[in-house]
Structure formats: structure tokens, C-alpha cells
N, C-alpha and C. Protein backbone atom coordinates (compact mmCIF):
# COMPACT_ATOMS: atom_id res chain seq x y z
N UNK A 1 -56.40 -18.16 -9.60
CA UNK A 1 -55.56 -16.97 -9.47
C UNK A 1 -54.48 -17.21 -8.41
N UNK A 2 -54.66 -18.04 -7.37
CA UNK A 2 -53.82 -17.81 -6.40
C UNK A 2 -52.57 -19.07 -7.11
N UNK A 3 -53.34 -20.01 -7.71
CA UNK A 3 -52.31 -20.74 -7.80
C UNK A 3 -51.21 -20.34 -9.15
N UNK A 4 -51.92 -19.49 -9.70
CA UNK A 4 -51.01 -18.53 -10.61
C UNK A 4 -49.94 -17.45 -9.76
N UNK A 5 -50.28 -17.14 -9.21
CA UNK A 5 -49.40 -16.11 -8.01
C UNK A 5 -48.25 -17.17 -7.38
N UNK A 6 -48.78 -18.04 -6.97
CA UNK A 6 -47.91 -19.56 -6.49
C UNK A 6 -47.19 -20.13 -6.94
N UNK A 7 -47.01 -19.93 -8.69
CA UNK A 7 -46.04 -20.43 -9.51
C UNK A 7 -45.35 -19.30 -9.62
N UNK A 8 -45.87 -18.18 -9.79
CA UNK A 8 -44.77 -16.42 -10.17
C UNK A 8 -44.05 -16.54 -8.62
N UNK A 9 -44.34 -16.93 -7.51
CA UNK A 9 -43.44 -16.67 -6.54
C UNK A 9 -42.72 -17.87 -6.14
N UNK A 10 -43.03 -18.86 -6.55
CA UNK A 10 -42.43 -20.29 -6.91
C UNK A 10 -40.73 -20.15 -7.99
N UNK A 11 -41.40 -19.54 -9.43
CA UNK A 11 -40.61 -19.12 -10.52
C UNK A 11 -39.65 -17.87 -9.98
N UNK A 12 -39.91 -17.19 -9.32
CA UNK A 12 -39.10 -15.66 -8.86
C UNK A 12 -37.90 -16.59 -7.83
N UNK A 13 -38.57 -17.21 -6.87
CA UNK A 13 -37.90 -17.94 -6.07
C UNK A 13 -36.53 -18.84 -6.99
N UNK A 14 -36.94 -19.39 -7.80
CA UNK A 14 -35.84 -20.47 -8.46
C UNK A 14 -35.26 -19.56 -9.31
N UNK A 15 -35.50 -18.62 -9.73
CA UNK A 15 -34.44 -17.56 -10.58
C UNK A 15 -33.15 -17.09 -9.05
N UNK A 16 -34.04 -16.64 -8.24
CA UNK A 16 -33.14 -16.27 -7.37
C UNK A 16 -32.13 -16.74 -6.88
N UNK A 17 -32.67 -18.25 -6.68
CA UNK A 17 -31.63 -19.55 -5.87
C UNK A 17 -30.38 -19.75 -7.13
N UNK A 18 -31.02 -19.93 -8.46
CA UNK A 18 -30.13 -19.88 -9.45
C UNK A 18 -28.96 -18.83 -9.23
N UNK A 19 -29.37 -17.76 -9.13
CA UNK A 19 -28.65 -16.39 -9.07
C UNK A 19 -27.50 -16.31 -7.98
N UNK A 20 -28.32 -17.22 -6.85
CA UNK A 20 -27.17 -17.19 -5.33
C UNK A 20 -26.20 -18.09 -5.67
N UNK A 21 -26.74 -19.27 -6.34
CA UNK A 21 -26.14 -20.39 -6.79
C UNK A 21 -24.82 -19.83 -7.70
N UNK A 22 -25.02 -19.03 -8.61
CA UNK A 22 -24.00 -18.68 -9.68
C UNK A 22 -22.97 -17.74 -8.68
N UNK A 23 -23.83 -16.78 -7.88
CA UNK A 23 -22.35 -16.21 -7.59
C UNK A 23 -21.61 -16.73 -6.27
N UNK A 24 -22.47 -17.69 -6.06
CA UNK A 24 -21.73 -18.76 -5.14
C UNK A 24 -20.38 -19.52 -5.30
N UNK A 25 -20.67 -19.56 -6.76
CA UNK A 25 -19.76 -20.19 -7.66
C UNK A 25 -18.72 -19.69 -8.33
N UNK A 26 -18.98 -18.52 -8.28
CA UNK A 26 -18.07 -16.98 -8.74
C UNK A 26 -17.07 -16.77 -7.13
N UNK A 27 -17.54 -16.51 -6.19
CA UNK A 27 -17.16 -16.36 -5.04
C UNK A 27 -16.14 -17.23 -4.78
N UNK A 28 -16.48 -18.42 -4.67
CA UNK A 28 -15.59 -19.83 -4.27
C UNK A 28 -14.00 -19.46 -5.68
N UNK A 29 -14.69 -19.50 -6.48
CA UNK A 29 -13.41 -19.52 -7.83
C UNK A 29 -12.71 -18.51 -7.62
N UNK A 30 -12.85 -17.42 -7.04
CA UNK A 30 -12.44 -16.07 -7.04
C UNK A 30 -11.63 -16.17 -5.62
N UNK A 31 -12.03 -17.27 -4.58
CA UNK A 31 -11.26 -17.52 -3.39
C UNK A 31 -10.55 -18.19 -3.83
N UNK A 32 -10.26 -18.94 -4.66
CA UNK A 32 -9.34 -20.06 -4.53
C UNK A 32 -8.52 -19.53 -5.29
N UNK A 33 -8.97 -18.70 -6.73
CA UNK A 33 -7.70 -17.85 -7.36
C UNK A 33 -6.67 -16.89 -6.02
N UNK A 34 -7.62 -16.23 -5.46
CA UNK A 34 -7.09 -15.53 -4.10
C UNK A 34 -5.67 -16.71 -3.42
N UNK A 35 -6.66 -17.58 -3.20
CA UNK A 35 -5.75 -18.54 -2.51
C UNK A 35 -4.48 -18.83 -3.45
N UNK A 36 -4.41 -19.01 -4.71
CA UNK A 36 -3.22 -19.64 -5.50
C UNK A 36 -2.54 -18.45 -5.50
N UNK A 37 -2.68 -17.26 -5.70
CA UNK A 37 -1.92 -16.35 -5.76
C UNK A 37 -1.43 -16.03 -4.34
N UNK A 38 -2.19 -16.07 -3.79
CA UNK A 38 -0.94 -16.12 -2.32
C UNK A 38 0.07 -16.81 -2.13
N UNK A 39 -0.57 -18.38 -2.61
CA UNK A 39 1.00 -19.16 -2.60
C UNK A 39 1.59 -19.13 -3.24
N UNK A 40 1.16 -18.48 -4.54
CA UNK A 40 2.35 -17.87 -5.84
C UNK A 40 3.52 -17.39 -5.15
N UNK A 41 2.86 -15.86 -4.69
CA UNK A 41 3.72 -15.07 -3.95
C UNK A 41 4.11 -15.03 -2.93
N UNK A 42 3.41 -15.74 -1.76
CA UNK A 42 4.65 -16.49 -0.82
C UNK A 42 5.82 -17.44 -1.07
N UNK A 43 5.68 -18.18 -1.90
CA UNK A 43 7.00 -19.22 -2.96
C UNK A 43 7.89 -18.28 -3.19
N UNK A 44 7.25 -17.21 -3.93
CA UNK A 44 8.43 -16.13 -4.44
C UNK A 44 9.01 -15.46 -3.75
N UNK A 45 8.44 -15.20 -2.57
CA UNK A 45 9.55 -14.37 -1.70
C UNK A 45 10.13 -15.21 -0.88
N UNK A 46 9.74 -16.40 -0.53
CA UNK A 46 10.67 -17.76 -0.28
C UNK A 46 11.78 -17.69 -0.80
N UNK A 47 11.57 -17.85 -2.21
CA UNK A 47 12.52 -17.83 -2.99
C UNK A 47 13.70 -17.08 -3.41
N UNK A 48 13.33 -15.78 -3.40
CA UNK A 48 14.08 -14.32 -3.14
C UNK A 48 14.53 -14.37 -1.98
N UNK A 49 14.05 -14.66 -1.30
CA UNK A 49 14.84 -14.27 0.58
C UNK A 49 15.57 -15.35 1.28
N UNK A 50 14.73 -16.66 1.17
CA UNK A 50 15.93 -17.84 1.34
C UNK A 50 17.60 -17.87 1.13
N UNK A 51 17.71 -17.45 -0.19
CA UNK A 51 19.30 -17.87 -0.97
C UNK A 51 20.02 -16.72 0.14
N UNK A 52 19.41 -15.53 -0.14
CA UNK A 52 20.37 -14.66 0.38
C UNK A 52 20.05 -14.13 1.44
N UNK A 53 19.30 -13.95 2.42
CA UNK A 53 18.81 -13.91 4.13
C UNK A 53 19.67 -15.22 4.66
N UNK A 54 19.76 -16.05 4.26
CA UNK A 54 20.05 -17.51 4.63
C UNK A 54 21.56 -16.64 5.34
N UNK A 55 22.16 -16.25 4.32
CA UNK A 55 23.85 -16.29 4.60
C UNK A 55 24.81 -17.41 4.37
N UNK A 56 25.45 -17.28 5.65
CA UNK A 56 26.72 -18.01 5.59
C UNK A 56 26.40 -19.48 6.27
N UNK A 57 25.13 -19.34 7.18
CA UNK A 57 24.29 -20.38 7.48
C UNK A 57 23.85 -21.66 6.79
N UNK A 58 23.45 -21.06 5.62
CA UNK A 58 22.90 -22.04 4.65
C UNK A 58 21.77 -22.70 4.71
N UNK A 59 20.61 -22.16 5.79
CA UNK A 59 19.61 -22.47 6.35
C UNK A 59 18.61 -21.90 5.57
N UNK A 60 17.57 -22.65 5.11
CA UNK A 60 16.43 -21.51 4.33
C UNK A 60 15.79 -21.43 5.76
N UNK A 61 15.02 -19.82 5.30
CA UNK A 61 14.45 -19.10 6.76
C UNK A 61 13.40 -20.03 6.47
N UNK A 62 12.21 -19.91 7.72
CA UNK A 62 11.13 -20.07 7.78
C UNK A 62 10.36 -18.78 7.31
N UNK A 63 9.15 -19.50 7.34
CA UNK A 63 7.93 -18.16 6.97
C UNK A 63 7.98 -17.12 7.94
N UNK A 64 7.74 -17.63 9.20
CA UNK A 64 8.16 -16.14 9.94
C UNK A 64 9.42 -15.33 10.20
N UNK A 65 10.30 -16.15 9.72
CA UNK A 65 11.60 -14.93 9.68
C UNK A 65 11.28 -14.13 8.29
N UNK A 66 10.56 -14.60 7.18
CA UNK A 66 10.77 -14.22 6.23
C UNK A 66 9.69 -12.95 6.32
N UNK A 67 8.75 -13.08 7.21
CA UNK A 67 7.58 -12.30 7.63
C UNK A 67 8.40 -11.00 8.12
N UNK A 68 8.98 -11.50 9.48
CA UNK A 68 9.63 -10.65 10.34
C UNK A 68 10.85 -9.57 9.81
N UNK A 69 11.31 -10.41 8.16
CA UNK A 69 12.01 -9.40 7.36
C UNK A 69 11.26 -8.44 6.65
N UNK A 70 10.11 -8.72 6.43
CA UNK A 70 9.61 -7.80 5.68
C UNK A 70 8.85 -6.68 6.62
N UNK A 71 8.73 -7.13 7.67
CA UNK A 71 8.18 -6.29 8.68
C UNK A 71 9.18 -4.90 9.02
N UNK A 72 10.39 -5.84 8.83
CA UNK A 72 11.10 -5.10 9.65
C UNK A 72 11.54 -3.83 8.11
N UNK A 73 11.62 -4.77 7.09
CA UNK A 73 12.06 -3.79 5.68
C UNK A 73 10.70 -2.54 5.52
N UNK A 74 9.68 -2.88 5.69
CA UNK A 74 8.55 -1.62 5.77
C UNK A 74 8.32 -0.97 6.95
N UNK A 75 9.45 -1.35 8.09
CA UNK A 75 8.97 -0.26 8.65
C UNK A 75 10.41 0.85 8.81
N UNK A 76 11.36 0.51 8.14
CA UNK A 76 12.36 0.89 7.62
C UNK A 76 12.14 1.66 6.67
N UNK A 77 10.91 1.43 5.36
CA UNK A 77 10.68 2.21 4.56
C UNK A 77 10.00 3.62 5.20
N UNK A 78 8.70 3.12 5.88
CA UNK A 78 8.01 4.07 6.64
C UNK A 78 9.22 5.18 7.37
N UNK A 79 9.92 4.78 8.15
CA UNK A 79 11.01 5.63 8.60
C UNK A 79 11.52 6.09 7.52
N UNK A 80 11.77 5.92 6.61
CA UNK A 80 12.60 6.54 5.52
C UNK A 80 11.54 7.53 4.86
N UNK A 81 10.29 7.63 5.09
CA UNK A 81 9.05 8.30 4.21
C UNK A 81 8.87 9.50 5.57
N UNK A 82 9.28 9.37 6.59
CA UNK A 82 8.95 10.28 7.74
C UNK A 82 10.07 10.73 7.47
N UNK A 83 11.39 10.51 7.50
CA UNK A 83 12.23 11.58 7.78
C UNK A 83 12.73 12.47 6.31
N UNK A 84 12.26 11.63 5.19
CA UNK A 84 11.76 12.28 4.08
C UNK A 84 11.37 13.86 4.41
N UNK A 85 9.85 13.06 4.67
CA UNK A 85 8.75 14.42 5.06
C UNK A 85 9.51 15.39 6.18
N UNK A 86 10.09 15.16 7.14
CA UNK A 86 10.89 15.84 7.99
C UNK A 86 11.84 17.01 7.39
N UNK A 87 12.61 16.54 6.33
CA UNK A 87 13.58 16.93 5.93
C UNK A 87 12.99 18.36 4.53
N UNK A 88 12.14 17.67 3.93
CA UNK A 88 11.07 18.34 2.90
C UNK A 88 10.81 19.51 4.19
N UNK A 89 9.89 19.86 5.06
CA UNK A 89 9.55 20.45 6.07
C UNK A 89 11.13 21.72 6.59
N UNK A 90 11.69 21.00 6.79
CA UNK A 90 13.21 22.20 7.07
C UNK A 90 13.49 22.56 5.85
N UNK A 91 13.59 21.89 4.81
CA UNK A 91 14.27 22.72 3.19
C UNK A 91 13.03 23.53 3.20
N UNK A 92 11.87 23.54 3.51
CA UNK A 92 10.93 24.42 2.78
C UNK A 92 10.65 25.69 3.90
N UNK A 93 11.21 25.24 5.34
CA UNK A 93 11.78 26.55 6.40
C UNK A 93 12.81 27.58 5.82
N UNK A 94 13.84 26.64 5.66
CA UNK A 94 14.96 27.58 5.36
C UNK A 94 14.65 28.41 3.78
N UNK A 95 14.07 27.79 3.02
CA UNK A 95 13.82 28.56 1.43
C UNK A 95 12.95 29.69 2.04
N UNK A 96 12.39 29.74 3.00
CA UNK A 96 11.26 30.58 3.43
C UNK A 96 12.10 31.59 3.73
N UNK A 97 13.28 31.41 5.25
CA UNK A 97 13.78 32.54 5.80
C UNK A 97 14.74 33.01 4.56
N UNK A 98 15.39 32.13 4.01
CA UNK A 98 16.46 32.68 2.56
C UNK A 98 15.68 33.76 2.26
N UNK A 99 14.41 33.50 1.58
CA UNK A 99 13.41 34.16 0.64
C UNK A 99 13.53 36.14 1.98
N UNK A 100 13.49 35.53 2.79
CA UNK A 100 13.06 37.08 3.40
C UNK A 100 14.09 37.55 3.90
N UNK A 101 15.32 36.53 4.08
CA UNK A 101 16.58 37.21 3.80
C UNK A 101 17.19 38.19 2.69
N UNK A 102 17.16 37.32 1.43
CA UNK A 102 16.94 38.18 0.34
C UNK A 102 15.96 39.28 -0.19
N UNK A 103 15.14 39.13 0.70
CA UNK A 103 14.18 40.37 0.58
C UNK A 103 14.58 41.66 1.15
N UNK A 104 15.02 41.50 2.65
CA UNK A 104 15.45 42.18 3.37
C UNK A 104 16.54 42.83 3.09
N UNK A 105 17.68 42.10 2.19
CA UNK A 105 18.50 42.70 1.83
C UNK A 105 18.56 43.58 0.70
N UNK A 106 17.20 43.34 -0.31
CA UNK A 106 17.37 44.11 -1.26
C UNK A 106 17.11 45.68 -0.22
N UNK A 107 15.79 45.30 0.15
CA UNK A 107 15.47 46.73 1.31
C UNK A 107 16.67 47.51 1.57
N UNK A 108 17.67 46.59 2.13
CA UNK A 108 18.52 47.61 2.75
C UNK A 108 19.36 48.01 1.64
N UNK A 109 19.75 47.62 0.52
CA UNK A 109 20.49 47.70 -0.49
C UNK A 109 19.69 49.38 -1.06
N UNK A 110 18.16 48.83 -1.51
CA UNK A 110 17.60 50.32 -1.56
C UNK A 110 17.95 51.59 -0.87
N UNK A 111 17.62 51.39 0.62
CA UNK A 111 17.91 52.23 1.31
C UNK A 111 19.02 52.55 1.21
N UNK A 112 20.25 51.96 1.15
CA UNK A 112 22.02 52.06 1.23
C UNK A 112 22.08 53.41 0.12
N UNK A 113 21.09 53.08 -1.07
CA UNK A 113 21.34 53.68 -2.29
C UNK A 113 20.71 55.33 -1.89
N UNK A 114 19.55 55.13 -1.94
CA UNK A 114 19.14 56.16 -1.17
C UNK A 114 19.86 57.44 -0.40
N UNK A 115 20.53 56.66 0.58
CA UNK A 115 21.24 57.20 1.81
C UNK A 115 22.41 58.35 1.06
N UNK A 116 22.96 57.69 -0.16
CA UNK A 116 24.16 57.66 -0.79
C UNK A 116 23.78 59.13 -1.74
């Protein structure tokens, strides 16, 4: 009996190692796709930003200028998404006081009639 128990935890054991084994193997392939697609898309924005970042220079940038452009282009966007929201925020002030402007005036328009 025990040495029956000894092969089921022997056998459980080598299914398992199999199992670590496979997605060991899944993992690694799935890094290295990771990896090619990074240098896909670092090439490409090489490529995009070189010709024309370069200028009148004629210098292809390095990776960190090309970094430091994009740093600098998202946080340009971000500023552009805040003063967005900023601006959304006062149009939706002023529609507010309009709104009770025009309210107010019907009031007095009533009353005017009234009066009359």
C-alpha cells in the first residue's frame, strides 16, 4: 500500500513538473514576443521621429531624445486634458448662472405683466 501511495505521489509530482515545465515555456515565448514587439515599436518611432525631429541638423536623435519627446508630447497632452476639464467646468458655470438668469427674467417679465 505504501508503495502504491509512492507512485500516486511520485505520478502527481511528474504531472505537475510537466505542467510548470509547459508554462515555463509559454512564459519565456510570451517574453520574447513582449520583447520583439518592443523593438518593433521602438524602430517605429525611431523611424517617425528621426526624419523629422532631426531638422535642419540632419542628425538622427538618440533613444533618449526620442524618449524625452514623447515625454514631453504627453505631458502636453495631459495639459491639454486639464485645461479641457477646466474650461468644461466654467461653460457648465456660466450655462448654470444663464439658466437662472433667464429664469429670473421670466419672473420679472411675469411680474412686469402683472403690475401692468
Amino acid at each position: 500500500q505504501a508503495e502504491e501511495e509512492l507512485k500516486a505521489a511520485w505520478s502527481q509530482q511528474a504531472r505537475q513538473l510537466r505542467e510548470m515545465e509547459s508554462r515555463e515555456r509559454l512564459l519565456r515565448s510570451d517574453m520574447q514576443q513582449a520583447g520583439e514587439q518592443l523593438e518593433s515599436f521602438k524602430t517605429r518611432v525611431m523611424q517617425v521621429c528621426s526624419p523629422s525631429a532631426a531638422g535642419s541638423t540632419g542628425k538622427p536623435l538618440t533613444e533618449q531624445q526620442v524618449i524625452e519627446k514623447i515625454r514631453q508630447i504627453s505631458d502636453e497632452n495631459q495639459q491639454s486634458r486639464e485645461r479641457e476639464k477646466s474650461l468644461q467646468r466654467e461653460l457648465s458655470s456660466r450655462l448654470a448662472k444663464e439658466r437662472e438668469v433667464s429664469a429670473n427674467i421670466k419672473v420679472f417679465k411675469n411680474s412686469l405683466q402683472k403690475l401692468q
